[in-house]
C-alpha atoms as a PDB file:
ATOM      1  CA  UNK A   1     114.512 -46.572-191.282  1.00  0.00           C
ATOM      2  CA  UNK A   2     115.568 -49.644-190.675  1.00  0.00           C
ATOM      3  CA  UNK A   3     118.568 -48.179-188.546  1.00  0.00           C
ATOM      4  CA  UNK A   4     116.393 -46.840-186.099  1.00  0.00           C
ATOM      5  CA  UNK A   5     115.469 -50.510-185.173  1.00  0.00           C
ATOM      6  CA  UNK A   6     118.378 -50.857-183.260  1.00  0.00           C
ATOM      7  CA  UNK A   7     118.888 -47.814-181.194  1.00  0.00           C
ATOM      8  CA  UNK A   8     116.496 -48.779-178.705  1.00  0.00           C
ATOM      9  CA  UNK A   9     117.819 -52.272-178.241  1.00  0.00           C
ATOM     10  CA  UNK A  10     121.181 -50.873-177.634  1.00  0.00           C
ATOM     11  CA  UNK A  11     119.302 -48.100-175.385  1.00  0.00           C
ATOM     12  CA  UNK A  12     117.886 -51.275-173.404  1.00  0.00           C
ATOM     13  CA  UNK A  13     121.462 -52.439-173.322  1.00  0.00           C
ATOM     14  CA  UNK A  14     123.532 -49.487-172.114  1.00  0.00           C
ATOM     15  CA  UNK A  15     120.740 -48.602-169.572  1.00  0.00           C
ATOM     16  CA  UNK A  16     121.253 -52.678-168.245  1.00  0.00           C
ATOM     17  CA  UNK A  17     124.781 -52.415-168.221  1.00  0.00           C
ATOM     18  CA  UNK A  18     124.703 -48.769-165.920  1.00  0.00           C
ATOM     19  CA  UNK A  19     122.132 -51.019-163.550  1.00  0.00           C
ATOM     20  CA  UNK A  20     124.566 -53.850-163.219  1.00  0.00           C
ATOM     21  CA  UNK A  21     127.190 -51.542-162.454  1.00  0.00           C
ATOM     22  CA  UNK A  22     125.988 -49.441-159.843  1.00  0.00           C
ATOM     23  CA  UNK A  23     124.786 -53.117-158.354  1.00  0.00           C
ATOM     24  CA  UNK A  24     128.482 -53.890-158.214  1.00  0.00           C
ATOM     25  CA  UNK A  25     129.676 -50.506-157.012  1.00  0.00           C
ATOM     26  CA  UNK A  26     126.921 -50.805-154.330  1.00  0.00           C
ATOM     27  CA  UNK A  27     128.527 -54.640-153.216  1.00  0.00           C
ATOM     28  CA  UNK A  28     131.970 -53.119-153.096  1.00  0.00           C
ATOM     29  CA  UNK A  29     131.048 -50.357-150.993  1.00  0.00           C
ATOM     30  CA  UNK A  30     129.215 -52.542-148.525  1.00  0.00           C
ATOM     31  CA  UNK A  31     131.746 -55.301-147.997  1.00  0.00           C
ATOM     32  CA  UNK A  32     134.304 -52.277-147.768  1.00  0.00           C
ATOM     33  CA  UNK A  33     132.643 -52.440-144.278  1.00  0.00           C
ATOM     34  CA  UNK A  34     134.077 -54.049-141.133  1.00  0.00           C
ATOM     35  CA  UNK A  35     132.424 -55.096-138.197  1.00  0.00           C
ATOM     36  CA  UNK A  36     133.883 -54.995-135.125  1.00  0.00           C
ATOM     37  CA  UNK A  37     132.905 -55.978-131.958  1.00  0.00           C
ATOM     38  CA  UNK A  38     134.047 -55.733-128.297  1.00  0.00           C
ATOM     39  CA  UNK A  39     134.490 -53.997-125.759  1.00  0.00           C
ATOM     40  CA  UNK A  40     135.253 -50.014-125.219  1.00  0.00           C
ATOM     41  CA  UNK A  41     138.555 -49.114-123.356  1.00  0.00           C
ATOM     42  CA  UNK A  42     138.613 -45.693-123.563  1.00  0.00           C
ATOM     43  CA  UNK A  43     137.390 -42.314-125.340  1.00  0.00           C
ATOM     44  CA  UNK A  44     138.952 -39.550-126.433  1.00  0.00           C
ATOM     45  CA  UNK A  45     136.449 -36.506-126.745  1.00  0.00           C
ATOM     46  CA  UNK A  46     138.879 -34.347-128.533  1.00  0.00           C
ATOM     47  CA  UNK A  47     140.044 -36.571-131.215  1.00  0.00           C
ATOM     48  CA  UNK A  48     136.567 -38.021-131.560  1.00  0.00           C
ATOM     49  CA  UNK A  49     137.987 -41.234-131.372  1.00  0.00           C
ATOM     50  CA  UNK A  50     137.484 -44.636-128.910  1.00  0.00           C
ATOM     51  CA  UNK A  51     139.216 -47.607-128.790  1.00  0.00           C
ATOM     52  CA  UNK A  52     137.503 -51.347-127.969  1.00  0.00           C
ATOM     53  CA  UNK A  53     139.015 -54.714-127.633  1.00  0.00           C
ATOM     54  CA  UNK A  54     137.875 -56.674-129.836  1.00  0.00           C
ATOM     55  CA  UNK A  55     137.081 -60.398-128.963  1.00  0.00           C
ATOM     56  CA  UNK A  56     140.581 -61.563-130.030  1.00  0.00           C
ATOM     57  CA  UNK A  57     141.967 -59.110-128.195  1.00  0.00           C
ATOM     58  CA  UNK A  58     142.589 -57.025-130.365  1.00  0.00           C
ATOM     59  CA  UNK A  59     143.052 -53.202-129.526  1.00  0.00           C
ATOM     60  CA  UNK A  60     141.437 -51.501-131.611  1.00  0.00           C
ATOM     61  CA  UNK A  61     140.848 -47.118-132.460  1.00  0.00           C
ATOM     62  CA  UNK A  62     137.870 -45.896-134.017  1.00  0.00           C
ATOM     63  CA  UNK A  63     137.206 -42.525-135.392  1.00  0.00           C
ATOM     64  CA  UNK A  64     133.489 -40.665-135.503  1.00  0.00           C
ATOM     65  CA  UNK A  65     132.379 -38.061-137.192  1.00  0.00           C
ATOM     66  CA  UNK A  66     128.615 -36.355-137.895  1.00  0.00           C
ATOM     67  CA  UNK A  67     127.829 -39.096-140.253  1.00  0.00           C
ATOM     68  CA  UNK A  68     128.775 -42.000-137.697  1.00  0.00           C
ATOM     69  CA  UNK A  69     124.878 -43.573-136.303  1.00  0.00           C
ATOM     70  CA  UNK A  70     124.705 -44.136-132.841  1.00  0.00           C
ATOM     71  CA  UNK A  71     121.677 -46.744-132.101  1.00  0.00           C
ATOM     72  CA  UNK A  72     120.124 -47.602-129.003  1.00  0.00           C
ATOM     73  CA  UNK A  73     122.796 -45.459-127.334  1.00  0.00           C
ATOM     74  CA  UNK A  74     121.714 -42.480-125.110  1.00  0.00           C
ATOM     75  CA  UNK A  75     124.149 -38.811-125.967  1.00  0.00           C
ATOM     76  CA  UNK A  76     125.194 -40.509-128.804  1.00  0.00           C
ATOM     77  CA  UNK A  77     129.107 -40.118-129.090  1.00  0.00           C
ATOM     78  CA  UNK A  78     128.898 -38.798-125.280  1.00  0.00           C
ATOM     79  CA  UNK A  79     126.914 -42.308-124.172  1.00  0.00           C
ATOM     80  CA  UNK A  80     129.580 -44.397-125.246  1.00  0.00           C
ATOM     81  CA  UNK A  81     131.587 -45.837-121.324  1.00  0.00           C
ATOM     82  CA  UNK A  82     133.929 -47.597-120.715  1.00  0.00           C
ATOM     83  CA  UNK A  83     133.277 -51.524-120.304  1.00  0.00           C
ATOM     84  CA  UNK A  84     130.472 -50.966-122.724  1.00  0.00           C
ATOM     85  CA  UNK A  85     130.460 -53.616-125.307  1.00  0.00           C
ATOM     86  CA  UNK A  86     129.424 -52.736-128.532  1.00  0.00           C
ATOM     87  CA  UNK A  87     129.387 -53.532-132.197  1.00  0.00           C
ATOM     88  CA  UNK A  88     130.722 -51.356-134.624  1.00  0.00           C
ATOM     89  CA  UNK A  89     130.697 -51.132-138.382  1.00  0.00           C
ATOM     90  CA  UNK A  90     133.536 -48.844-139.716  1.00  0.00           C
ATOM     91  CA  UNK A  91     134.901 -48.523-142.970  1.00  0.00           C
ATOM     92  CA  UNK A  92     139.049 -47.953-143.465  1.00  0.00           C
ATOM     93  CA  UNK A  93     140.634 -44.375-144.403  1.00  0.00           C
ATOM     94  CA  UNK A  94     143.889 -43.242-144.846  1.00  0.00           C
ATOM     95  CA  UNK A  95     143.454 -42.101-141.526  1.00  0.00           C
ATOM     96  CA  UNK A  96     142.522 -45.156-139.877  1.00  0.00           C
ATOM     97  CA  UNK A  97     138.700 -46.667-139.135  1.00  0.00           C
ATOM     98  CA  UNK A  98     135.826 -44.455-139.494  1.00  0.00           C
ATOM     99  CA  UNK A  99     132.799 -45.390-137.490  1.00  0.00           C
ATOM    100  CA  UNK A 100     129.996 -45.786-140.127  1.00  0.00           C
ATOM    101  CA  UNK A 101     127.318 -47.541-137.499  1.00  0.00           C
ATOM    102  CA  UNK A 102     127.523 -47.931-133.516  1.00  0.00           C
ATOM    103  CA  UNK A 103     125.190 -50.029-131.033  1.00  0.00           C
ATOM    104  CA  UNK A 104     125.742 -51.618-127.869  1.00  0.00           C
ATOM    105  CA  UNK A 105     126.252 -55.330-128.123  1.00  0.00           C
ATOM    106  CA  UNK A 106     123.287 -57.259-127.144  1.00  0.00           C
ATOM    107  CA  UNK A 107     123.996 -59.622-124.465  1.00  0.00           C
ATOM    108  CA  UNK A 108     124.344 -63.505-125.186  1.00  0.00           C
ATOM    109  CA  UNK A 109     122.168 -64.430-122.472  1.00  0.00           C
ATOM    110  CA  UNK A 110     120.719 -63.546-119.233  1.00  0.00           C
ATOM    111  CA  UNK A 111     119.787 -60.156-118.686  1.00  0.00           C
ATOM    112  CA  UNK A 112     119.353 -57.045-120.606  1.00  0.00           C
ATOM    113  CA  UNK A 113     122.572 -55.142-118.548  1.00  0.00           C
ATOM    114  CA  UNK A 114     126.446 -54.329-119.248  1.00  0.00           C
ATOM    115  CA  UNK A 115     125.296 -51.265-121.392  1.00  0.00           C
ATOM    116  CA  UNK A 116     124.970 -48.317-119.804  1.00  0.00           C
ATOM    117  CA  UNK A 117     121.187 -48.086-120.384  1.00  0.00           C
ATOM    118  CA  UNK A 118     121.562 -48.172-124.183  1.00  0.00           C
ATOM    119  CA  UNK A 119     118.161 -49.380-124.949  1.00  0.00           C
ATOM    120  CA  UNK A 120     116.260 -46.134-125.137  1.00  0.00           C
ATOM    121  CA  UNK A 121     115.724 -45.606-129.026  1.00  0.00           C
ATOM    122  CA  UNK A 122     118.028 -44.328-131.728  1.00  0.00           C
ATOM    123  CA  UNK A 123     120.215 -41.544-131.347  1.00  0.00           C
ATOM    124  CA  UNK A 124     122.402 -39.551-134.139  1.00  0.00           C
ATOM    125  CA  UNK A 125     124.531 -37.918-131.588  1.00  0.00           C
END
């Protein structure tokens, strides 16, 4: 019997180790995210694409699909303007950047305007 003792130290172990792990899968994913912001140039309805320049100037082209989540921004994919700034976090394919989050960039100061009236709730266009 005295076998037995260990099996559910080494249970405790493994089922430790498997926590750790998905901890560290769960960090890679994340900071497999980047965020972009600036300022959108132009949209492409057919592609499902838009591209922003970012504040280096940067030109940049951003895919969406169904999964991509469209906050504060009326219609969604449709509510996105040209001029509008926005942030963006998008996460790299083999096809290029895939929007994962979009929102209209919140003004440094001043007013509440620039957006496009992108302040009326969330929207998973």
């Amino acid at each position: 019997m005295a076998r037995n003792k260990g099996v559910p130290a080494l249970l405790a172990i493994a089922v430790l180790a498997g926590a750790l792990m998905l901890g560290v899968l769960a960090t890679q994913a994340q900071a497999a995210l980047i965020h972009l912001d600036g300022t959108i140039l132009s949209k492409d309805v057919g592609a499902k694409t838009f591209r922003i320049s970012t504040q280096s100037g940067k030109q940049v082209r951003v895919k969406v699909n169904a999964s991509t989540v469209f906050q504060r921004i009326t219609g969604g994919f449709g509510g996105l303007r040209k001029g509008m700034r926005v942030e963006v976090e998008a996460k790299q394919t083999s096809s290029g950047l895939l929007a994962k989050h979009v929102e209209p960039k919140e003004s440094g100061g001043g007013g509440g305007g620039g957006g496009g009236g992108g302040n009326d709730g969330p929207n998973h266009g």
